[in-house]
C-alpha atoms as a PDB file:
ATOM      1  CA  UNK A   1      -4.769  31.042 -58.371  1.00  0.00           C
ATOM      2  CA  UNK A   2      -1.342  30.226 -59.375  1.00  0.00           C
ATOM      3  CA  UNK A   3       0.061  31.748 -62.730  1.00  0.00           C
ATOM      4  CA  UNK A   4       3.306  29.214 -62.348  1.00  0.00           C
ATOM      5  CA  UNK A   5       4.601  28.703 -65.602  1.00  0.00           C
ATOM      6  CA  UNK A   6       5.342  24.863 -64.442  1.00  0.00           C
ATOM      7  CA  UNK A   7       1.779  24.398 -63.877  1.00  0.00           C
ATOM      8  CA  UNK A   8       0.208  22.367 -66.853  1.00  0.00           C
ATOM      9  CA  UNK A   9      -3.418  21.950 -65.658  1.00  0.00           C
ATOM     10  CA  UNK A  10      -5.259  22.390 -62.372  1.00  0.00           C
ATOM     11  CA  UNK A  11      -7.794  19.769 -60.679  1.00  0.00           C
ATOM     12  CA  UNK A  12     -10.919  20.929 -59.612  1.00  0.00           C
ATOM     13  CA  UNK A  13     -13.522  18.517 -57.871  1.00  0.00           C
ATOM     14  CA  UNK A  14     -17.148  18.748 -57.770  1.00  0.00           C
ATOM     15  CA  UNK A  15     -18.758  20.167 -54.582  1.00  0.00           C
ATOM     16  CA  UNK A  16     -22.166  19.834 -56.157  1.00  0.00           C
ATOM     17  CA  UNK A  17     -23.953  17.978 -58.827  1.00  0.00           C
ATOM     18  CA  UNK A  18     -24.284  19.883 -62.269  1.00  0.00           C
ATOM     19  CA  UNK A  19     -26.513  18.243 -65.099  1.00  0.00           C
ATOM     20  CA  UNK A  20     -25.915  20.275 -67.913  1.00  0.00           C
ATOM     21  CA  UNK A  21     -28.704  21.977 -70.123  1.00  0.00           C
ATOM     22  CA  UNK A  22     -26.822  22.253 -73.783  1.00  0.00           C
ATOM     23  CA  UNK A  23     -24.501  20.276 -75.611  1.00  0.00           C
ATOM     24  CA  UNK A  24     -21.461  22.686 -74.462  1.00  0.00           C
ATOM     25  CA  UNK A  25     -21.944  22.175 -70.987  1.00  0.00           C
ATOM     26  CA  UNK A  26     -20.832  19.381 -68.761  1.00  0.00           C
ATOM     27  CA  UNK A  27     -22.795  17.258 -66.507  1.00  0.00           C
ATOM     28  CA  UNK A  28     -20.950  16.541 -63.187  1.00  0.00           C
ATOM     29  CA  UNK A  29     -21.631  14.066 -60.124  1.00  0.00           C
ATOM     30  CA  UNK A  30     -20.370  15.774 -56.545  1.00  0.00           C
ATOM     31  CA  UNK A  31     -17.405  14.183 -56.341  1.00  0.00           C
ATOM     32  CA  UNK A  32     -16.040  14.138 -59.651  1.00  0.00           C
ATOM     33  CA  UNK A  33     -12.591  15.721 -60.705  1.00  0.00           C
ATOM     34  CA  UNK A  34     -12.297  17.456 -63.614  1.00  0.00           C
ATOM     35  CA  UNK A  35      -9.064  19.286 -65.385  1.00  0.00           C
ATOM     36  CA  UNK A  36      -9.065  22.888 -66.283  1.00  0.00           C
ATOM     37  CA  UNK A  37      -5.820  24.167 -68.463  1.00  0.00           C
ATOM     38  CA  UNK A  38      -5.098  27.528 -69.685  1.00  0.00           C
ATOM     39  CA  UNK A  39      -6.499  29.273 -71.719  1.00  0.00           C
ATOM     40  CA  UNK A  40      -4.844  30.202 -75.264  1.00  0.00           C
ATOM     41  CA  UNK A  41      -3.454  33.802 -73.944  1.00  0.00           C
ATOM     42  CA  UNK A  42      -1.884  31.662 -71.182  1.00  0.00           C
ATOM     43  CA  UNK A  43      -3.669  32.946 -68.380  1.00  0.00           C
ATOM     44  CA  UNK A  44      -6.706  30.854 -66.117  1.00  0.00           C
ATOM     45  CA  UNK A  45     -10.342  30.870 -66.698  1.00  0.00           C
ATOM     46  CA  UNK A  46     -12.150  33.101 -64.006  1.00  0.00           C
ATOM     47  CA  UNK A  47     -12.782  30.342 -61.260  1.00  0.00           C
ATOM     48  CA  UNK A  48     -16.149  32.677 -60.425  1.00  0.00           C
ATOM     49  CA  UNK A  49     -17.411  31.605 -64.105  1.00  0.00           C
ATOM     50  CA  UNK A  50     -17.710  28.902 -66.502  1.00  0.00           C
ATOM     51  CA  UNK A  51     -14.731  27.032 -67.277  1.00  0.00           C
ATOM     52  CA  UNK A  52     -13.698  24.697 -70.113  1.00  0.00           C
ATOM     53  CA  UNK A  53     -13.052  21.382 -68.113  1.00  0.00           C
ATOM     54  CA  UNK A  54     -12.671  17.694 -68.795  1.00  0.00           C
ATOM     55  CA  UNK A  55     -14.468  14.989 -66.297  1.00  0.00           C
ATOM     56  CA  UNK A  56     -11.734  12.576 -65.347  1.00  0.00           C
ATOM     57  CA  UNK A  57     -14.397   9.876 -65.048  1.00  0.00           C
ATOM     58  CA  UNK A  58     -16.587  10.451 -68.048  1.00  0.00           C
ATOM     59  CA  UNK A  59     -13.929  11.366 -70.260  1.00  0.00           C
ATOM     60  CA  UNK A  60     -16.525  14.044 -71.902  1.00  0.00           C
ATOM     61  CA  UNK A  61     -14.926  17.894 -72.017  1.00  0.00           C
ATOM     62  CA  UNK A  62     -17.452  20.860 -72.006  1.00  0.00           C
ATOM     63  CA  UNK A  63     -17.944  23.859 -69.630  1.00  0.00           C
ATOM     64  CA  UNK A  64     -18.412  23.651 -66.256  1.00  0.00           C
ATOM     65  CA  UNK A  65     -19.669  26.534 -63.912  1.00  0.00           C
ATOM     66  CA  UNK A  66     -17.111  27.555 -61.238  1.00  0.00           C
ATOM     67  CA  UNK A  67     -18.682  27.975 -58.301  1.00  0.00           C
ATOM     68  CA  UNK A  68     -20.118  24.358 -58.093  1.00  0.00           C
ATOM     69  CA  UNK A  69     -16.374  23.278 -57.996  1.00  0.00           C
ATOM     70  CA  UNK A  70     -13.812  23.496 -55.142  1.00  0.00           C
ATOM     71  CA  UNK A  71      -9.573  23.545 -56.577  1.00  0.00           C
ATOM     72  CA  UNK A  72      -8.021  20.196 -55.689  1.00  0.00           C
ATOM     73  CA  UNK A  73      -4.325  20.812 -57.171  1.00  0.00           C
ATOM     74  CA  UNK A  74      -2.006  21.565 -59.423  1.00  0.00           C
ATOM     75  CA  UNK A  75      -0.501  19.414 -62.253  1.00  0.00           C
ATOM     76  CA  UNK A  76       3.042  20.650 -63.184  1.00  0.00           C
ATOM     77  CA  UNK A  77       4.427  19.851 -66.872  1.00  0.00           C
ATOM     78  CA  UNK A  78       5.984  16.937 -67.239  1.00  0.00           C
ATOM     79  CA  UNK A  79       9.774  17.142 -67.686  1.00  0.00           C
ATOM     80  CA  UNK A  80      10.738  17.093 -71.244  1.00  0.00           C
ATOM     81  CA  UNK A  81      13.887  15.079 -70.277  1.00  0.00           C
ATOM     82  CA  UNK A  82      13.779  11.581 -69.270  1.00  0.00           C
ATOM     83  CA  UNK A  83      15.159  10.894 -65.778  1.00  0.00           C
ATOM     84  CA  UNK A  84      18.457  10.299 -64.988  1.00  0.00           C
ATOM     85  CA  UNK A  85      18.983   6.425 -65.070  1.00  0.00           C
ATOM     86  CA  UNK A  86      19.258   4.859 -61.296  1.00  0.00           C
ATOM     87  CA  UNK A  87      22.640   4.068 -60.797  1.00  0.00           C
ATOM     88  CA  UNK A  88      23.849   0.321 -60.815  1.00  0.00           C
ATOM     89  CA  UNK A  89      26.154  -1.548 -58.686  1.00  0.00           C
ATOM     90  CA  UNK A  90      29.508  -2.513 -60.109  1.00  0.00           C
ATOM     91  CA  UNK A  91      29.135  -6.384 -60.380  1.00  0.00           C
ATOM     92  CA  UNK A  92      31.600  -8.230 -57.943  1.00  0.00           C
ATOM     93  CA  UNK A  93      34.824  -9.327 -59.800  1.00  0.00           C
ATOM     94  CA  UNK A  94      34.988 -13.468 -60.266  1.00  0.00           C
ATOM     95  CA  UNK A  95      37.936 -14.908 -58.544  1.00  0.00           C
ATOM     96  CA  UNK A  96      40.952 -15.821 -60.384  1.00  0.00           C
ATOM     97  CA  UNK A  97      40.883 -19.836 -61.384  1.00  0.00           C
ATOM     98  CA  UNK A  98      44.236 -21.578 -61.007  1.00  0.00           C
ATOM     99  CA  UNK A  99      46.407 -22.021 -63.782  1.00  0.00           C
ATOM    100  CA  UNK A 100      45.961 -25.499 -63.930  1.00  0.00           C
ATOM    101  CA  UNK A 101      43.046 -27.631 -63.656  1.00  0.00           C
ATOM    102  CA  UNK A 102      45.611 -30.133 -62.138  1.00  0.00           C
ATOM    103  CA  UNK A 103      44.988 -30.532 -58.193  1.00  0.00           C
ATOM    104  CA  UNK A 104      47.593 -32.505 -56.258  1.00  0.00           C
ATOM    105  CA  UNK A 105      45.525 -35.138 -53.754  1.00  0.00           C
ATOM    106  CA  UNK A 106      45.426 -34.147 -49.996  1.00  0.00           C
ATOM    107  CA  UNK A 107      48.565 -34.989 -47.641  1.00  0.00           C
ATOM    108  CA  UNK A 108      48.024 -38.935 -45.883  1.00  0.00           C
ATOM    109  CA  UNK A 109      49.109 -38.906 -42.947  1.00  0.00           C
ATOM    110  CA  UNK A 110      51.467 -41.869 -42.005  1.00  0.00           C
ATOM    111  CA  UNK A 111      49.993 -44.962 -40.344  1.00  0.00           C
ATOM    112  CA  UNK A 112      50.839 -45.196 -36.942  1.00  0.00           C
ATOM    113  CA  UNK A 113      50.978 -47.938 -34.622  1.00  0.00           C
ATOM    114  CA  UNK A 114      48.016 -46.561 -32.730  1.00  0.00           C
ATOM    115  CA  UNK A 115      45.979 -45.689 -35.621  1.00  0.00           C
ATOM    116  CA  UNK A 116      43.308 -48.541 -36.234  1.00  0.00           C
ATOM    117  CA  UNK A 117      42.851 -49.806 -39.789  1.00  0.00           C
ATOM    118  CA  UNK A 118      40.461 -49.284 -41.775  1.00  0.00           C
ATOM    119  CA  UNK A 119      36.951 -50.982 -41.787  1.00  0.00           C
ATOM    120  CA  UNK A 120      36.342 -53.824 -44.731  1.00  0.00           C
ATOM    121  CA  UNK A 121      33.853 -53.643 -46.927  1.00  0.00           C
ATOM    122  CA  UNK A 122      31.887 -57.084 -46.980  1.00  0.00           C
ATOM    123  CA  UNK A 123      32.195 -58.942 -50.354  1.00  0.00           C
ATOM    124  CA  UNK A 124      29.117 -59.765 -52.291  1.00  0.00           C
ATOM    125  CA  UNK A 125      27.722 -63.304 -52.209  1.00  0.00           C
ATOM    126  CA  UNK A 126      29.020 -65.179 -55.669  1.00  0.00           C
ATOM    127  CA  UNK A 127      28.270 -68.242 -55.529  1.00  0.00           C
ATOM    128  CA  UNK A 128      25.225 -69.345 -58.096  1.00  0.00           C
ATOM    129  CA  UNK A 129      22.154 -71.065 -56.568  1.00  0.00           C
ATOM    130  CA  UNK A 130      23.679 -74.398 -57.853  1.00  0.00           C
ATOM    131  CA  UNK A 131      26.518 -73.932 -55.925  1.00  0.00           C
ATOM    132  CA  UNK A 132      24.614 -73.442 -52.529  1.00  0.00           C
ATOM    133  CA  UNK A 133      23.884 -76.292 -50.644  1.00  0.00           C
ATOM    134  CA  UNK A 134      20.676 -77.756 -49.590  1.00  0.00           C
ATOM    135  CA  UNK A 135      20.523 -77.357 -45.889  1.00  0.00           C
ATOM    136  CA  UNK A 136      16.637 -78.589 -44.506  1.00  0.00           C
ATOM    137  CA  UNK A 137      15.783 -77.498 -41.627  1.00  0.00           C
END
């Protein structure tokens, strides 16, 4: 496939079931994907033969044969510099606070002849319960 220098690994899944029959080999359920990388020399095992692979599910590495599996993908290297940082938005500038924590009260209007007063408030009841008289019904 591919000889991309970018290209870390490559995912192969499992068109067949493979059980394997020594202690280098590795068993597979159809279905499973497992990661070939390059060899030392840099170049790809022979997809037609048995490749060094790790199951993704079992965790367990060993040889697979190639023709029971099907390539899924590439996996590129990861970038060896961290991302540039999302950019933020400026924060909105506070408003200036007066000068003086001294406000003046609002305007009052002038009372006019046609304005009506304003409504009293009720006083409270003062007298003590000695105070009130008896009244009997």
């Amino acid at each position: 496939r591919s000889s991309d220098l970018n290209v870390e690994s490559k995912r192969y899944v499992a068109e067949f079931p493979f059980d394997a029959r020594s202690p280098k080999e590795l068993s597979c359920c159809k279905g499973d994907f497992v990661t070939v990388k390059r060899k030392a020399n840099g170049s790809w095992p022979d997809e037609t033969k048995w490749m060094p692979a790790l199951n993704e599910r079992t965790k367990q590495s060993g040889q697979v044969p190639g023709p029971y599996f099907k390539f899924f993908q590439n996996v590129l290297q990861a970038s060896k510099e961290p991302p540039p940082a999302p950019l933020r938005e400026p924060k909105p500038k506070p408003k200036p606070r007066p000068r003086s924590s001294f406000r003046s009260p609002p305007p009052v209007a002038p009372r006019g002849e046609s304005e009506a007063p304003p409504p009293t408030v009720p006083r409270r009841h003062t007298e003590t319960p000695a105070q009130i008289p008896l009244r009997l019904l």
